[in-house]
C-alpha atoms as a PDB file:
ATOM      1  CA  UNK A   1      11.845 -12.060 -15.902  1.00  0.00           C
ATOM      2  CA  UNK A   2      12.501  -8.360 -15.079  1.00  0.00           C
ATOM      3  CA  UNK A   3      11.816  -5.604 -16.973  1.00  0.00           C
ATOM      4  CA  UNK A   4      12.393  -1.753 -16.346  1.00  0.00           C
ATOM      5  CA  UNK A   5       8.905  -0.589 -15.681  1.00  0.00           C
ATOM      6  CA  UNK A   6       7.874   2.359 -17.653  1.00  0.00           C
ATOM      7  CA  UNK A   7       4.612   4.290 -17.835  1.00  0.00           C
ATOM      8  CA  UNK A   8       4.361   3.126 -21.635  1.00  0.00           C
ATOM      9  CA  UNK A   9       5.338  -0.237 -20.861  1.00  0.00           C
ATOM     10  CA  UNK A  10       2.155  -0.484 -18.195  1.00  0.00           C
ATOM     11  CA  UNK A  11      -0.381   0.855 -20.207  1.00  0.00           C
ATOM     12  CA  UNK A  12       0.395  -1.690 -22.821  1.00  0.00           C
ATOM     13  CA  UNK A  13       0.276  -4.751 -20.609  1.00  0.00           C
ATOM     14  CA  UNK A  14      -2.988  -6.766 -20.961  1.00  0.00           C
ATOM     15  CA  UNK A  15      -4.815  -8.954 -18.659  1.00  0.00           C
ATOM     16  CA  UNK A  16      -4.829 -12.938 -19.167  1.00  0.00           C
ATOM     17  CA  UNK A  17      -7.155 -15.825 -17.611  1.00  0.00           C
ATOM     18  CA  UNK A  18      -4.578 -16.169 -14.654  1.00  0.00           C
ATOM     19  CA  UNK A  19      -3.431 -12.777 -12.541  1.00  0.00           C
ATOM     20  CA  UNK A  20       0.560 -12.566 -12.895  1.00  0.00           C
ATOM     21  CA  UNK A  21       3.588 -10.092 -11.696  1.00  0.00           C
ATOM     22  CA  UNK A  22       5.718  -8.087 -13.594  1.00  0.00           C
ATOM     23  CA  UNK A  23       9.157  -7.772 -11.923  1.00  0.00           C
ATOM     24  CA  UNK A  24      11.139  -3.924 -11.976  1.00  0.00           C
ATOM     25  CA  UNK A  25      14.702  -4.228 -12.879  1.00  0.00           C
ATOM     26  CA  UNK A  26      15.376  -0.922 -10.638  1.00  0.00           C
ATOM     27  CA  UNK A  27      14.034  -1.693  -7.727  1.00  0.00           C
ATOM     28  CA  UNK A  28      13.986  -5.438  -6.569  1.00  0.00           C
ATOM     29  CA  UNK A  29      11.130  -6.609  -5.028  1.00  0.00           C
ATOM     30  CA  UNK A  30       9.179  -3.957  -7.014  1.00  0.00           C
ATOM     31  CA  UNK A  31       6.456  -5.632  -9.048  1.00  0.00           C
ATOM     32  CA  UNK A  32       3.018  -4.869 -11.203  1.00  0.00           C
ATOM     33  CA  UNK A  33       0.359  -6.994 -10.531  1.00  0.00           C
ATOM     34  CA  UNK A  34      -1.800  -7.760 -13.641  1.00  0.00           C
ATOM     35  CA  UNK A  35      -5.353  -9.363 -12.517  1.00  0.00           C
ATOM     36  CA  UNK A  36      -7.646 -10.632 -14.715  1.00  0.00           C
ATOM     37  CA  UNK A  37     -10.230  -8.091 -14.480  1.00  0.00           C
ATOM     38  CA  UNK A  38      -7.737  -5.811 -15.733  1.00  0.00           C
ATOM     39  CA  UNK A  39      -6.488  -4.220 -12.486  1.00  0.00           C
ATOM     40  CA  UNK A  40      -3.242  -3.105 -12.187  1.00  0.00           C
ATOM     41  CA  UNK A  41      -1.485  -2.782  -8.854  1.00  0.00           C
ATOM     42  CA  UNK A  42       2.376  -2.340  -7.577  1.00  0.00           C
ATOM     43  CA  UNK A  43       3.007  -4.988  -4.866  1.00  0.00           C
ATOM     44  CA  UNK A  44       6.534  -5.598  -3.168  1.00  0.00           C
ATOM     45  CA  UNK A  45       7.225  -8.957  -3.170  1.00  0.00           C
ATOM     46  CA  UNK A  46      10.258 -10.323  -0.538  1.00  0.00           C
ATOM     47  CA  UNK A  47      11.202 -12.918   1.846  1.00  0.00           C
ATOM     48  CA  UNK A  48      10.654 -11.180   5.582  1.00  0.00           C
ATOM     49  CA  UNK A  49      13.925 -12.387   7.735  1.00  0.00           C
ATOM     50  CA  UNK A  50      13.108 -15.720   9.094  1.00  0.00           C
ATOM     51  CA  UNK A  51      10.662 -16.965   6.646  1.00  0.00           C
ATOM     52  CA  UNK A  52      10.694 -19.937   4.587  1.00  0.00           C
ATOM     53  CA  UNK A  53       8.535 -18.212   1.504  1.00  0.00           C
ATOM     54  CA  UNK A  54       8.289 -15.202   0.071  1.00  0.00           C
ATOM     55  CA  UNK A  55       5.584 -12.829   1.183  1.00  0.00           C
ATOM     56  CA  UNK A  56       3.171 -10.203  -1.627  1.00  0.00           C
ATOM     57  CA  UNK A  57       2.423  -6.678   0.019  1.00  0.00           C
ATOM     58  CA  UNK A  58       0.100  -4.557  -2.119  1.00  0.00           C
ATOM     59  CA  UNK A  59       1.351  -0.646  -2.626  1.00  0.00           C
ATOM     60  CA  UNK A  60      -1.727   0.570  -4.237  1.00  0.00           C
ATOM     61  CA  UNK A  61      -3.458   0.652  -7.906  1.00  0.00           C
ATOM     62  CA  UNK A  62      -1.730   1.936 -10.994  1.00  0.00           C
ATOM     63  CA  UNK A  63      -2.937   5.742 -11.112  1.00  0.00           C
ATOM     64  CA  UNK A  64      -3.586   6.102  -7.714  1.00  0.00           C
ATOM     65  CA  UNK A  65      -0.278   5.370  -7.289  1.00  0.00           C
ATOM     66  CA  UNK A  66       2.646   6.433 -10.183  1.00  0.00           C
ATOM     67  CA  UNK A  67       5.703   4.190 -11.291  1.00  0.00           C
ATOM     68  CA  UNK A  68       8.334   6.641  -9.374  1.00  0.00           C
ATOM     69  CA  UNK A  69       5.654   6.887  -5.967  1.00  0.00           C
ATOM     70  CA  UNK A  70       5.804   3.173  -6.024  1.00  0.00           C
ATOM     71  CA  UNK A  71       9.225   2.932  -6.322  1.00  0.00           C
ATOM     72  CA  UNK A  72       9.999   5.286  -3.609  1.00  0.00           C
ATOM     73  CA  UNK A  73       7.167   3.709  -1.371  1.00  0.00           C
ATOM     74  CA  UNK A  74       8.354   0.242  -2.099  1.00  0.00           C
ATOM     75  CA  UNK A  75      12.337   1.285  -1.009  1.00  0.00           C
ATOM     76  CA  UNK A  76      11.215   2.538   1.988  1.00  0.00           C
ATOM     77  CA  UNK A  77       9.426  -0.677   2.320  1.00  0.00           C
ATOM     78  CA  UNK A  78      12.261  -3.145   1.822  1.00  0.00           C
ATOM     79  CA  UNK A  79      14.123  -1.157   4.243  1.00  0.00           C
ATOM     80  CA  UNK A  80      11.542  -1.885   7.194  1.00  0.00           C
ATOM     81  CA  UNK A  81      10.925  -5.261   6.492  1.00  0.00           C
ATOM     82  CA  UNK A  82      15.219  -5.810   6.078  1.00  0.00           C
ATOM     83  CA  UNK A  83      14.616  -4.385   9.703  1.00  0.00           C
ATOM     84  CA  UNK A  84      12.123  -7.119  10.631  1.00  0.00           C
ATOM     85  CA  UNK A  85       9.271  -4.392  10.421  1.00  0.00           C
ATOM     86  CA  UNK A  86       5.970  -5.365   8.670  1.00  0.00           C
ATOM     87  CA  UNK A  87       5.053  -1.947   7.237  1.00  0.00           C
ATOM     88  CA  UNK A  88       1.286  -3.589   6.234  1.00  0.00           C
ATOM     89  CA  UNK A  89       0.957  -3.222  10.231  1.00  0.00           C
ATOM     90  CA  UNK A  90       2.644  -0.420  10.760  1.00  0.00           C
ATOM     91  CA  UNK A  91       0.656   1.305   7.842  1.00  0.00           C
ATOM     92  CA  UNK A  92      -2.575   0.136   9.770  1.00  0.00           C
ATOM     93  CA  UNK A  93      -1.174   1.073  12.880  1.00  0.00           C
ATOM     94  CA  UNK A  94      -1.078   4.527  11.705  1.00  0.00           C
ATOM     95  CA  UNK A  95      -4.502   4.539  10.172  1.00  0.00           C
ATOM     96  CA  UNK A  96      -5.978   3.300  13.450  1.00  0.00           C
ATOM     97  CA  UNK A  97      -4.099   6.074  14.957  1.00  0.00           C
ATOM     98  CA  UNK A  98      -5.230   9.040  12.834  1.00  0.00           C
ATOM     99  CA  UNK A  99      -8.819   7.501  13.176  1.00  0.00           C
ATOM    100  CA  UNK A 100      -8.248   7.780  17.174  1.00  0.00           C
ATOM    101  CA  UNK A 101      -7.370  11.558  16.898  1.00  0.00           C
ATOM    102  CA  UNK A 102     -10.127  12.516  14.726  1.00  0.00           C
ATOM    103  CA  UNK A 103     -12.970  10.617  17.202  1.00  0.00           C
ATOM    104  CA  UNK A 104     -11.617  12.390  19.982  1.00  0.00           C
ATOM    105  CA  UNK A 105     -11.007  16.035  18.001  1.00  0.00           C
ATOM    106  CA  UNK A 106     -15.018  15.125  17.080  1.00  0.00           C
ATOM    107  CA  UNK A 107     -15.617  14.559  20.754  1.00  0.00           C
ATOM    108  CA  UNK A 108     -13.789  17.553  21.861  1.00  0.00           C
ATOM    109  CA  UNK A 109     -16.088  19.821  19.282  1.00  0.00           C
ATOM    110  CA  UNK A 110     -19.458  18.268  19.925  1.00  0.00           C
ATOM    111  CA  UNK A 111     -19.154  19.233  23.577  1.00  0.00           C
ATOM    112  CA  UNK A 112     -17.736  22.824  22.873  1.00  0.00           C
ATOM    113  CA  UNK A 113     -20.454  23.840  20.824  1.00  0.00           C
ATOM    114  CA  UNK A 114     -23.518  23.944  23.423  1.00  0.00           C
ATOM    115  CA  UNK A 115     -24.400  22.693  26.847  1.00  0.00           C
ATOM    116  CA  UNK A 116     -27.958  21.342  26.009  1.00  0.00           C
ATOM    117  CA  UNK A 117     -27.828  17.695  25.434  1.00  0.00           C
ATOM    118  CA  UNK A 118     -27.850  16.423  21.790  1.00  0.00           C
ATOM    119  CA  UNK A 119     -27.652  12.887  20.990  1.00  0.00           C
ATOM    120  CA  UNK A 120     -24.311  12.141  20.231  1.00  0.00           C
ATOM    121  CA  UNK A 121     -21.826  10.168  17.841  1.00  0.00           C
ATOM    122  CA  UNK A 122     -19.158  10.292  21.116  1.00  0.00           C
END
């Protein structure tokens, strides 16, 4: 069943024995994830081109993450994967990247700073 996500309409949902998914009527493939903990996370949930079943891609929690954030995130999602792009691996890709720069921007900084040896994280 799909229903319109609103901010209301998530804070009222409550958790059951079994985790299930909300579906958004505006954006398909948009859904809430209910856990039974209580947890609350947007996950897009679509067939990648070629596949046989449908694959669940996590967005991010409910707060960290707003209802219009999620929606924008997950469009831009759908778009990539109509593309044949996994954006969970380009995401990481990016991460791994930014980690990359800020090793070698530490690098770069411990050996500007002095000449005398120190015991290093480089």
């Amino acid at each position: 069943m799909k229903t319109a996500l609103t901010d209301r309409a998530i804070k009222a949902m409550r958790s059951s024995a079994k985790a299930y998914d909300i579906h958004d009527a505006v954006v398909p493939g948009l859904s809430l994830r209910i856990l039974p903990s209580g947890v609350k996370s947007f996950v897009v949930l679509t067939r990648f081109p070629g596949a046989r079943h449908p694959t669940r891609r996590a967005l991010g929690a409910y707060g960290a993450l707003t209802l219009e954030q999620a929606r924008t995130q997950a469009r831009t999602w759908l778009e990539l994967i109509a593309r044949g792009v996994d954006p969970a691996v380009q995401v990481e890709e990016e991460r791994r990247k930014r980690e990359r720069e800020r090793a070698s921007n530490r690098c770069a900084t411990c050996s500007s700073r002095s000449s005398v040896p120190v015991r290093s994280h480089c």
